[in-house]
Protein backbone atom coordinates (compact mmCIF):
# COMPACT_ATOMS: atom_id res chain seq x y z
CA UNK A 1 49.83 -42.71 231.10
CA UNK A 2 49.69 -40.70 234.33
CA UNK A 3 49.15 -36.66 233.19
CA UNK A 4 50.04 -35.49 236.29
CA UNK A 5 53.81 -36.25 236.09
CA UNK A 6 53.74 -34.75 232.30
CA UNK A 7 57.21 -33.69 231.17
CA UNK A 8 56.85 -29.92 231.99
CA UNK A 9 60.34 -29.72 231.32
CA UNK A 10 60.21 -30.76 227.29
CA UNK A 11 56.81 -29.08 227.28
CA UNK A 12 57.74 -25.53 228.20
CA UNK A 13 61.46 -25.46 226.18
CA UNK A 14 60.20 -26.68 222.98
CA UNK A 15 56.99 -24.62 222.72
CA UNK A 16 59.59 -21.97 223.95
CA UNK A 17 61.72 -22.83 220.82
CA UNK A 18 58.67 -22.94 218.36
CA UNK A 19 56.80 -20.07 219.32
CA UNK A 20 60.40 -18.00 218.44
CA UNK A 21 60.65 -20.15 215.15
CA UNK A 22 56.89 -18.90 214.47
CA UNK A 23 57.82 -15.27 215.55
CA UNK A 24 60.58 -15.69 212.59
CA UNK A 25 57.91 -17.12 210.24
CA UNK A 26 56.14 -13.94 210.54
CA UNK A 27 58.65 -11.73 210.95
CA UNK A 28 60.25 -12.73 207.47
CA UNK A 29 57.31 -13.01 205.66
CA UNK A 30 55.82 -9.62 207.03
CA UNK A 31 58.81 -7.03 207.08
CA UNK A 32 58.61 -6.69 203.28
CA UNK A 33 54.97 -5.01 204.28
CA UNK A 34 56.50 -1.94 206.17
CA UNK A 35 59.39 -1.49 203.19
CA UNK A 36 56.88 -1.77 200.20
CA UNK A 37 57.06 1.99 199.54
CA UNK A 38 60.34 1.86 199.21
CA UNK A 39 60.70 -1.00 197.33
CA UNK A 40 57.62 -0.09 194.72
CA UNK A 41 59.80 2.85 193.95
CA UNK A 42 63.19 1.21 193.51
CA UNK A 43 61.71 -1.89 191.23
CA UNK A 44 58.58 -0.04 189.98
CA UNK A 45 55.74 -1.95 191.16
CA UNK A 46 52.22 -1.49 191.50
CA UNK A 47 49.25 -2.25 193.10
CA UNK A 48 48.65 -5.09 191.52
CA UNK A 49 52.45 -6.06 191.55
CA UNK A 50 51.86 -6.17 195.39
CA UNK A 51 49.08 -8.82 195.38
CA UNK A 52 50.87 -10.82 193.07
CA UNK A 53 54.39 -10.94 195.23
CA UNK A 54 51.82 -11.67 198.86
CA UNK A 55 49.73 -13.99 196.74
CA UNK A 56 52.98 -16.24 195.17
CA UNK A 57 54.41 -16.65 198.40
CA UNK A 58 50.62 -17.61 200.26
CA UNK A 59 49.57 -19.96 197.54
CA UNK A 60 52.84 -22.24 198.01
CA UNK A 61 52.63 -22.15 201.23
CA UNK A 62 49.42 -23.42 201.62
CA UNK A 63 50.38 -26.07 198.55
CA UNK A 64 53.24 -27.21 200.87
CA UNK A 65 51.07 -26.91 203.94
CA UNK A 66 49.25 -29.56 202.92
CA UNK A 67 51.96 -32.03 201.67
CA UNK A 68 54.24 -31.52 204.58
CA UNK A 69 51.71 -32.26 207.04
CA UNK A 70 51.31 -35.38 205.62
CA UNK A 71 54.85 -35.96 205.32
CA UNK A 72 55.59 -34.91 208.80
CA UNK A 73 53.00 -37.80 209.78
CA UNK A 74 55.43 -40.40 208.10
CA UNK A 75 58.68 -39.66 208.92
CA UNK A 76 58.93 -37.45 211.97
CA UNK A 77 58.97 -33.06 212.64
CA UNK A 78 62.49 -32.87 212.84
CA UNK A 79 64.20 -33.07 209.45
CA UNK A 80 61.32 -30.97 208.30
CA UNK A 81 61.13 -27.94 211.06
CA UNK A 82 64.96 -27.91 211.08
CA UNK A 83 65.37 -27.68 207.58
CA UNK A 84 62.50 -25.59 206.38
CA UNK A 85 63.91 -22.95 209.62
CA UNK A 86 66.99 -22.38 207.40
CA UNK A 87 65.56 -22.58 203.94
CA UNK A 88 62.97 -19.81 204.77
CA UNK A 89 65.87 -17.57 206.57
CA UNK A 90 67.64 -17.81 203.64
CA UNK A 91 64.53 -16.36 201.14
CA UNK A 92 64.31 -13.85 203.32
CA UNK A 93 67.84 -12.34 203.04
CA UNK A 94 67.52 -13.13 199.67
CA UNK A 95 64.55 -11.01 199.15
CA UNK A 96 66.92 -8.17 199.55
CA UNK A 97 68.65 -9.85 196.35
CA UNK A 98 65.68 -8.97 194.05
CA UNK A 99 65.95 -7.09 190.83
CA UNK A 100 62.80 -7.18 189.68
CA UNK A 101 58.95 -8.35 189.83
CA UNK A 102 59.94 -11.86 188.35
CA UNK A 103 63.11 -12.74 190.81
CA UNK A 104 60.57 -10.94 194.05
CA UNK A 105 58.18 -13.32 193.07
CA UNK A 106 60.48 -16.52 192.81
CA UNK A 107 62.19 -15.73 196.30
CA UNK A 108 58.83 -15.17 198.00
CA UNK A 109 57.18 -18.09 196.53
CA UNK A 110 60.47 -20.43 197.56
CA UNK A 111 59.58 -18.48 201.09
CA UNK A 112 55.91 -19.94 201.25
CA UNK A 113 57.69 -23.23 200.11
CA UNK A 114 59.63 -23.70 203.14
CA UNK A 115 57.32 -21.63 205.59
CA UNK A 116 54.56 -24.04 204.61
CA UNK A 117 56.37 -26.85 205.71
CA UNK A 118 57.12 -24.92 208.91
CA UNK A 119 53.84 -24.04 210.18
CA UNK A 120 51.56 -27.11 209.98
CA UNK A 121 54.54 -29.45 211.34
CA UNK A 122 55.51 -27.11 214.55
CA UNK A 123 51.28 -27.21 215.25
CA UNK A 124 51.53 -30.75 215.30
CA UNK A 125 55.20 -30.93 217.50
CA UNK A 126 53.54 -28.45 220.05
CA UNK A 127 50.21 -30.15 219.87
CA UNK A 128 52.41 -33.45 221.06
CA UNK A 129 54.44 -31.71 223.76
CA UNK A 130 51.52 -30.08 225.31
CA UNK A 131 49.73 -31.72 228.21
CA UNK A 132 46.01 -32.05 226.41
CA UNK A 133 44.25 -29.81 229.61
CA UNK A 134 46.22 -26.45 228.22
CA UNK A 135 46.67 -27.19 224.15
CA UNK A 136 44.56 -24.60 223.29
CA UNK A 137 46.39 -22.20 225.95
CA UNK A 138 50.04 -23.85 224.39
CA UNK A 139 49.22 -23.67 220.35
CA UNK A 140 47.68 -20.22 221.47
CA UNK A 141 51.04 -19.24 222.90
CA UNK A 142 52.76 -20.41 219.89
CA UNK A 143 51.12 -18.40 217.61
CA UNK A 144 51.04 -15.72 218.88
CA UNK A 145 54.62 -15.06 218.11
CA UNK A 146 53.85 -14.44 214.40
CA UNK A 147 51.57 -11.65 214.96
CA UNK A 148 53.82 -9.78 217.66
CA UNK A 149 56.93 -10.46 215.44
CA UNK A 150 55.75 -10.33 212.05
CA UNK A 151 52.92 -7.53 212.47
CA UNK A 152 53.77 -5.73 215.64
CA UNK A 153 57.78 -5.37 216.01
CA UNK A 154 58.46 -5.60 212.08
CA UNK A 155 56.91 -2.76 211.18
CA UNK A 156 58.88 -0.50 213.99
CA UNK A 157 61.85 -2.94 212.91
CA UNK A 158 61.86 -1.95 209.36
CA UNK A 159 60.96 1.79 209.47
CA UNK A 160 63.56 2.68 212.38
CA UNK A 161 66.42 0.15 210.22
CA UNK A 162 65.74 1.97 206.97
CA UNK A 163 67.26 5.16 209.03
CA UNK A 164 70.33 3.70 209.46
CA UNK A 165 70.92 1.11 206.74
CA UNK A 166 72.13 2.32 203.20
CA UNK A 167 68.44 0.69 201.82
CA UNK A 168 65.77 -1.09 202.56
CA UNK A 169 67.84 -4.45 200.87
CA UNK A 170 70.05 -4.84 203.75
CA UNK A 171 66.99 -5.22 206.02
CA UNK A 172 66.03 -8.45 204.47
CA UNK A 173 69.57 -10.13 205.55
CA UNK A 174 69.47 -8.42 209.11
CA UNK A 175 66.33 -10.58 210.05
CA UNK A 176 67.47 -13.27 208.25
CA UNK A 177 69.99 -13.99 211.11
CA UNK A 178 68.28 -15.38 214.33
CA UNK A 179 67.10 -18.32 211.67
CA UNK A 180 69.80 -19.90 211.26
CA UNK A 181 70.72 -19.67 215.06
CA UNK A 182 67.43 -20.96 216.39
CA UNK A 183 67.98 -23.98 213.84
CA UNK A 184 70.91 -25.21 216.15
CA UNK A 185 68.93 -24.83 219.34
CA UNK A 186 66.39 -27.18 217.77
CA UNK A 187 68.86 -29.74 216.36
CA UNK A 188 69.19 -30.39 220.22
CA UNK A 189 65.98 -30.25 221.94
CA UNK A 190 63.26 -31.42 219.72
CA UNK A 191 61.99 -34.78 220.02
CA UNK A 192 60.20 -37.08 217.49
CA UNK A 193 56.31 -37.44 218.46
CA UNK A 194 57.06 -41.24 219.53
CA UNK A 195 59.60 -39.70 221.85
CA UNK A 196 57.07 -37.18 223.68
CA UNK A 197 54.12 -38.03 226.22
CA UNK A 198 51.47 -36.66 223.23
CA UNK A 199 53.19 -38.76 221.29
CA UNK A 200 53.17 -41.93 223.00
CA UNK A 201 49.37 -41.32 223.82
CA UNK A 202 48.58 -41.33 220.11
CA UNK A 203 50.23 -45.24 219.86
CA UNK A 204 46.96 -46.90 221.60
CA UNK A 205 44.69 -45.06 219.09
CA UNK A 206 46.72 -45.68 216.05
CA UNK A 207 46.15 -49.49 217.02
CA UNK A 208 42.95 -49.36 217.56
CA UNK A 209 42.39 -47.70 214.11
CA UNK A 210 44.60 -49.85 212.56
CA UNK A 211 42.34 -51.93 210.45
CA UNK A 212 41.29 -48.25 208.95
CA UNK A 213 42.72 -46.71 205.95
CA UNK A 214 42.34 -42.71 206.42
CA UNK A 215 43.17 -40.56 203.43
CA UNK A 216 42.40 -37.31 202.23
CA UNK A 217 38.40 -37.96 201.39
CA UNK A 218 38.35 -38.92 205.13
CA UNK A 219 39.65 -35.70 206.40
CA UNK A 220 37.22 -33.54 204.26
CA UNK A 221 34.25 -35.89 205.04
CA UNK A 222 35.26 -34.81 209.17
CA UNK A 223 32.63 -31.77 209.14
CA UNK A 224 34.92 -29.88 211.44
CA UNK A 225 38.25 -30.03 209.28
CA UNK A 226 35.90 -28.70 206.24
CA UNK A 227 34.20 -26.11 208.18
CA UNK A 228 37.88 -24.99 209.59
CA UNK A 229 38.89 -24.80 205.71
CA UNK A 230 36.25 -22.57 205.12
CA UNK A 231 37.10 -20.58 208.10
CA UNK A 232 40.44 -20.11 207.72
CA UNK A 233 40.40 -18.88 204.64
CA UNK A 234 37.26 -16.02 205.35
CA UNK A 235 39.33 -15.00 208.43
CA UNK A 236 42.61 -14.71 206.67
CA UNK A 237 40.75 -12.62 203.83
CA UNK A 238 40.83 -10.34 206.46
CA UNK A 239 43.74 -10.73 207.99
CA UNK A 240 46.17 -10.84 204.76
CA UNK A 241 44.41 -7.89 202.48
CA UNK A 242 44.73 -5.85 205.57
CA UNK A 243 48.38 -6.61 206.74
CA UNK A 244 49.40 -6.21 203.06
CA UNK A 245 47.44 -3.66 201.65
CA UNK A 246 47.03 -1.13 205.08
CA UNK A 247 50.41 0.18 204.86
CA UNK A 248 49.82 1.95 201.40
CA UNK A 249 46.35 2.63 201.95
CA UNK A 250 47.53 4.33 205.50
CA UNK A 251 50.46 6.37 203.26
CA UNK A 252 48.61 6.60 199.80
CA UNK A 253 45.14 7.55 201.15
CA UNK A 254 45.12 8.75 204.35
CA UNK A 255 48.43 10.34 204.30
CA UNK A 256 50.61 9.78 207.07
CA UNK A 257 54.33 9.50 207.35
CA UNK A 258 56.40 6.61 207.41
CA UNK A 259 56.37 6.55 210.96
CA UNK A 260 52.77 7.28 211.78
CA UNK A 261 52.27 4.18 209.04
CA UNK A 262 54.60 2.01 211.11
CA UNK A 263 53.05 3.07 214.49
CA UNK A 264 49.44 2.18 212.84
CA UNK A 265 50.59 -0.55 211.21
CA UNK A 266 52.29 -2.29 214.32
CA UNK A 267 48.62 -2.34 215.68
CA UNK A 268 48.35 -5.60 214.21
CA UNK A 269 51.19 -7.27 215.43
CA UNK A 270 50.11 -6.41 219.35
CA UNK A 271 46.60 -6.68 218.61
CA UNK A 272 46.83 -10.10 217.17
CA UNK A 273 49.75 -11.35 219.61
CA UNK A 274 47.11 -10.90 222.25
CA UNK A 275 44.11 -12.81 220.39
CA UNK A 276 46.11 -15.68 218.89
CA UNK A 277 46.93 -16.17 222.45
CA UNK A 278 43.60 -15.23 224.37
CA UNK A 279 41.22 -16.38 221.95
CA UNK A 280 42.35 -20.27 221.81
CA UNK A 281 42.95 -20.01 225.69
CA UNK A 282 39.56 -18.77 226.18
CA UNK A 283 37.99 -21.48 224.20
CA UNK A 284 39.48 -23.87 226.48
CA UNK A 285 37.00 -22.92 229.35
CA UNK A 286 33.93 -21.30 226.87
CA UNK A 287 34.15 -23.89 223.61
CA UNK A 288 35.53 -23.48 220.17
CA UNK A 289 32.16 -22.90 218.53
CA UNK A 290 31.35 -20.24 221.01
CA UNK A 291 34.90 -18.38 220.45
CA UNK A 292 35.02 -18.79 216.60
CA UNK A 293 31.22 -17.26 216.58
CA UNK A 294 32.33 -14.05 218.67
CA UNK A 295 35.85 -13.97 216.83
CA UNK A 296 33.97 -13.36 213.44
CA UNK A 297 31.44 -11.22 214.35
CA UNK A 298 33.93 -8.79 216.68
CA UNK A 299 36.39 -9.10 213.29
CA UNK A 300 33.06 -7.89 210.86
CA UNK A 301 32.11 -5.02 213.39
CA UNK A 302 36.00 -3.48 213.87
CA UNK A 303 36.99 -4.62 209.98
CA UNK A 304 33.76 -1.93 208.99
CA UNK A 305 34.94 0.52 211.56
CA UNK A 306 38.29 1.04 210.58
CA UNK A 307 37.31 1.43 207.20
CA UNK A 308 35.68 4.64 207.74
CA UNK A 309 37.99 5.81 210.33
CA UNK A 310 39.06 9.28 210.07
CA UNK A 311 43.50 10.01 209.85
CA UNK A 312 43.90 9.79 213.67
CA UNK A 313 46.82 7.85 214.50
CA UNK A 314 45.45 6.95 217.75
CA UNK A 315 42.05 5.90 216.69
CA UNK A 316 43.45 4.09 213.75
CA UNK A 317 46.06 2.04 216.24
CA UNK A 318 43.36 1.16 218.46
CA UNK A 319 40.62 -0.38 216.27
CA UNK A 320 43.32 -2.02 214.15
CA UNK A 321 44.40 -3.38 217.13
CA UNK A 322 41.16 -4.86 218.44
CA UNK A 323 40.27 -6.17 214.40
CA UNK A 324 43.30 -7.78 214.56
CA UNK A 325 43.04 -9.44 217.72
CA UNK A 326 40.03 -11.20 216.71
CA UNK A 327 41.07 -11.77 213.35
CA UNK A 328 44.53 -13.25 214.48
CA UNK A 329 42.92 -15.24 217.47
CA UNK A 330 40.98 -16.86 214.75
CA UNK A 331 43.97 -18.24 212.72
CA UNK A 332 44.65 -19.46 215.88
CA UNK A 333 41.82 -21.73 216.92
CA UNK A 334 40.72 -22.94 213.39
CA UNK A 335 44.57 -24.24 213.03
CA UNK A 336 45.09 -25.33 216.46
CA UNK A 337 43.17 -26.92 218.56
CA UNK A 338 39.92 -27.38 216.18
CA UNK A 339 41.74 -28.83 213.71
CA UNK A 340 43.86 -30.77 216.15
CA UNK A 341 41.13 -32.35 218.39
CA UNK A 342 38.98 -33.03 214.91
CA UNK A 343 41.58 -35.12 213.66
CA UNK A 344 41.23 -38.95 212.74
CA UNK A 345 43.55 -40.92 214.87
CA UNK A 346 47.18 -39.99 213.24
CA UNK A 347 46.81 -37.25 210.93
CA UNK A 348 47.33 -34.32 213.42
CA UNK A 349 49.93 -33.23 211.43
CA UNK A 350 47.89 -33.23 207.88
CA UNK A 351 44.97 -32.81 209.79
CA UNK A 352 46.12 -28.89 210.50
CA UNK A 353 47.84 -28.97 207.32
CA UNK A 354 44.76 -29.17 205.35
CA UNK A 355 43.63 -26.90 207.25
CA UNK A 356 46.20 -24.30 206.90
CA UNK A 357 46.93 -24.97 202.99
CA UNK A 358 43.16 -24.74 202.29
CA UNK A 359 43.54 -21.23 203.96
CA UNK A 360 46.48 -20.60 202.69
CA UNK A 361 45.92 -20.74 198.86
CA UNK A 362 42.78 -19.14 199.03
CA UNK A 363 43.02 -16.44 202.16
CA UNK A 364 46.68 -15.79 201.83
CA UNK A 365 46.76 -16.35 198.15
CA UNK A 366 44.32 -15.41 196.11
CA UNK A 367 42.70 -12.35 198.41
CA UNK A 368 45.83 -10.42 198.19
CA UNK A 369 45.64 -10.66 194.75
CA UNK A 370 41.92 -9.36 194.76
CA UNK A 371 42.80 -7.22 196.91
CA UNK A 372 45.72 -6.04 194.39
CA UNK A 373 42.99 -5.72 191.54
CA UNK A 374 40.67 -3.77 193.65
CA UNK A 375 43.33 -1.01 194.44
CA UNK A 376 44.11 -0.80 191.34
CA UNK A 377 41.31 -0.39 189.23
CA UNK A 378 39.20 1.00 192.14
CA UNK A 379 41.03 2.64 194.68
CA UNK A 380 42.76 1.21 197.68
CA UNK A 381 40.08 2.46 199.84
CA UNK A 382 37.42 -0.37 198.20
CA UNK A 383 39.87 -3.65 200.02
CA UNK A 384 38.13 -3.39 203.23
CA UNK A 385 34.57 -4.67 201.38
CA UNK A 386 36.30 -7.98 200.64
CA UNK A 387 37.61 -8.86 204.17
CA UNK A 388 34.18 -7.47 205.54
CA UNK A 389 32.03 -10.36 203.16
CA UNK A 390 34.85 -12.81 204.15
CA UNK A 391 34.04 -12.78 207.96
CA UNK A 392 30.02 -12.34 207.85
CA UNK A 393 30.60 -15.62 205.66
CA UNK A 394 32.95 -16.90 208.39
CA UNK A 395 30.34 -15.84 211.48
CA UNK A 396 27.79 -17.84 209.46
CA UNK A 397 29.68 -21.08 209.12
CA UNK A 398 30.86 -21.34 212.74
CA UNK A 399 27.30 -22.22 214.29
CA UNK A 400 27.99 -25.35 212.59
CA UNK A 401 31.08 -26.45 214.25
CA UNK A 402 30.96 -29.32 216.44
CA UNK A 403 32.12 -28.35 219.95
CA UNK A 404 35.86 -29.77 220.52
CA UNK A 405 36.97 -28.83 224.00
CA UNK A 406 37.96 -31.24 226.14
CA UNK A 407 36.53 -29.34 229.19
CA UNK A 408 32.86 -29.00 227.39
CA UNK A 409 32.68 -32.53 225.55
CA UNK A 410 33.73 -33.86 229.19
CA UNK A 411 30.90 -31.71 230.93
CA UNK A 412 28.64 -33.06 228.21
CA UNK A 413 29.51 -36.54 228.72
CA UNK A 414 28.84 -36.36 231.89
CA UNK A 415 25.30 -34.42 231.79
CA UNK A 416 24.45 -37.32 229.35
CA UNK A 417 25.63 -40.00 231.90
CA UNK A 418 23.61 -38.49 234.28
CA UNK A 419 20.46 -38.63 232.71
């Protein structure tokens, strides 16, 4: 197949598409963040009830991650994207439903449900539709749209609704809208995999492996899938105690207003827009290894600052910006195009699914619920030690990554030809 006549029209309208279907993935899992004081107050919740409600809806996702990967593999992205869009737009207006901890709980977790489903599939879809030379640049771009969305507009979005809104429960069905819209608009554009130039690349490698039975022991025995797993969830320990937690800590501890919180707290959003964009777009010309090293170690050296930052809405904003954009950037490329390009002939789809479940259940699940524990029995101000040992671990594991990049492996290839 001839790249240079790649169909830059499909390319460009359905990453488009699914980088605003991501936006709404983070944007409906992350407004409850901004609204927590409120809602800890109406439903009386604590710390702890806060890690629980984050950690329910991250440990299904990453459980359905996994599974709708596979899925996706075997019968096609669209009856999954489509219909997860509106099942997760749904829990979100919903959410403003709750009555409870127990009915929070159940909404969020049938959130990470259909999220789950959403995240590993689109991956895979824009992994397809991209022209291979920019995938990194195109998954970046995708992403990206979750931070901005979920961490940088929703917290302005939420504080500046709850002034006009009777409560913080008609928030929840305001967002839930441009779901349900965004599902038509990708009833008529996206494609199958077969039907795309990605896809139809994919067929002459399928054939040739298809003597070979791949399963699940075949993905974790690919050293970069495992070491992504790993990854992904040290980087997310970061990046999910702090986008949960950092609201109360910045209104409980520090003590600024609602809208300093939400001006602080937005930090992450813009921060991490810019990595989850940069950072995989930058490994495209300096490697994956080489970005995933400097991702963790800028994410352990801004994670420790910010800790022992002083009230200063300014300073706060700016190194919670530059933590997240690491942080972020590293979702990013461990998801995208590492576990993309490290994938057995196809299993893109449950290739990144692994990936993202694995990170998932244990970053998005269980280290909110740590994190919960911590506040609780030792003051908020004690989270930032877990994220901290979470990315020194994650700086450690990424010398060990096997270099992905099509511009590198080519310039390797043909250093070794040379010789």
């Amino acid at each position: 197949m001839n790249l240079k006549k790649w169909d830059t029209s499909y390319e460009w309208k359905i990453v488009l598409l699914l980088t605003l279907g991501f936006s709404l993935v983070g944007l409906d899992r992350w407004i409850i963040a901004p609204l927590l004081p409120s809602i800890m107050k109406d439903l009386s919740l604590s710390y702890q009830d806060v890690g629980l409600i984050f950690g329910a809806l991250g440990i299904t996702w990453g459980i359905f991650a996994i599974f709708a990967g596979s899925l996706s593999d075997r019968i096609g992205h669209r009856k999954i994207l489509i219909f997860s869009l509106i099942l997760f737009s749904l829990a979100s207006g919903l959410s403003g439903s709750a009555m409870g901890l127990t009915s929070l709980i159940l909404i969020r977790a049938l959130m990470g449900v259909s999220e789950g489903a959403f995240c590993p599939t689109s991956f895979a879809a824009t992994a397809v539709a991209a022209k291979p030379s920019r995938r990194g640049a195109l998954q970046g771009l995708q992403q990206s749209g979750f931070a901005l969305f979920g961490l940088g507009l929703g917290p302005i979005i939420a504080t500046q609704l709850l002034l006009i809104l009777p409560s913080w429960r008609e928030v929840f069905w305001i967002v839930a809208i441009p779901g349900f819209i965004l599902a038509v608009f990708l009833f008529f554009v996206l494609r199958e995999p077969l039907q795309t130039q990605g896809g139809q690349l994919l067929i002459a490698e399928k054939q040739a492996t298809a003597q070979v039975r791949v399963n699940w022991l075949d993905l974790l025995k690919t050293k970069n899938i495992l070491l992504s797993m790993i990854g992904l969830f040290c980087t997310m320990s970061c990046v999910f105690v702090i986008s949960a937690m950092v609201p109360l800590y910045l209104e409980n501890f520090l003590k600024l207003t609602s809208q300093d919180m939400g001006i602080v707290v937005s930090a992450i959003g813009f921060g991490g827009f810019a990595g989850q964009f940069i950072v995989p777009a930058l490994s495209d010309w300096i490697g994956r290894r080489l970005s995933a090293i400097l991702g963790f170690l800028g994410s352990a050296i801004f994670i420790y600052l910010f800790a022992n930052a002083p009230a200063s809405v300014p300073v706060l904003f700016g190194l919670l910006f530059i933590l997240s954009f690491f942080s972020l950037g590293l979702i990013a490329l461990l998801s995208g195009p590492i576990a993309a390009e490290s994938a057995p002939a196809g299993l893109v789809a449950s290739a990144i699914g692994l990936v993202v479940g694995a990170g998932e259940i244990f970053g998005g699940g269980v280290a909110p619920v740590l994190s919960g524990m911590i506040a609780e029995n030792y003051g908020i101000q004690n989270i930032f030690y877990l994220s901290l040992v979470g990315t020194i671990i994650g700086m450690f594991i990424s010398f060990f990554i096997k270099e992905t990049a099509p511009r590198k492996t080519q310039i390797s290839q043909l250093s070794t030809a040379a010789v």
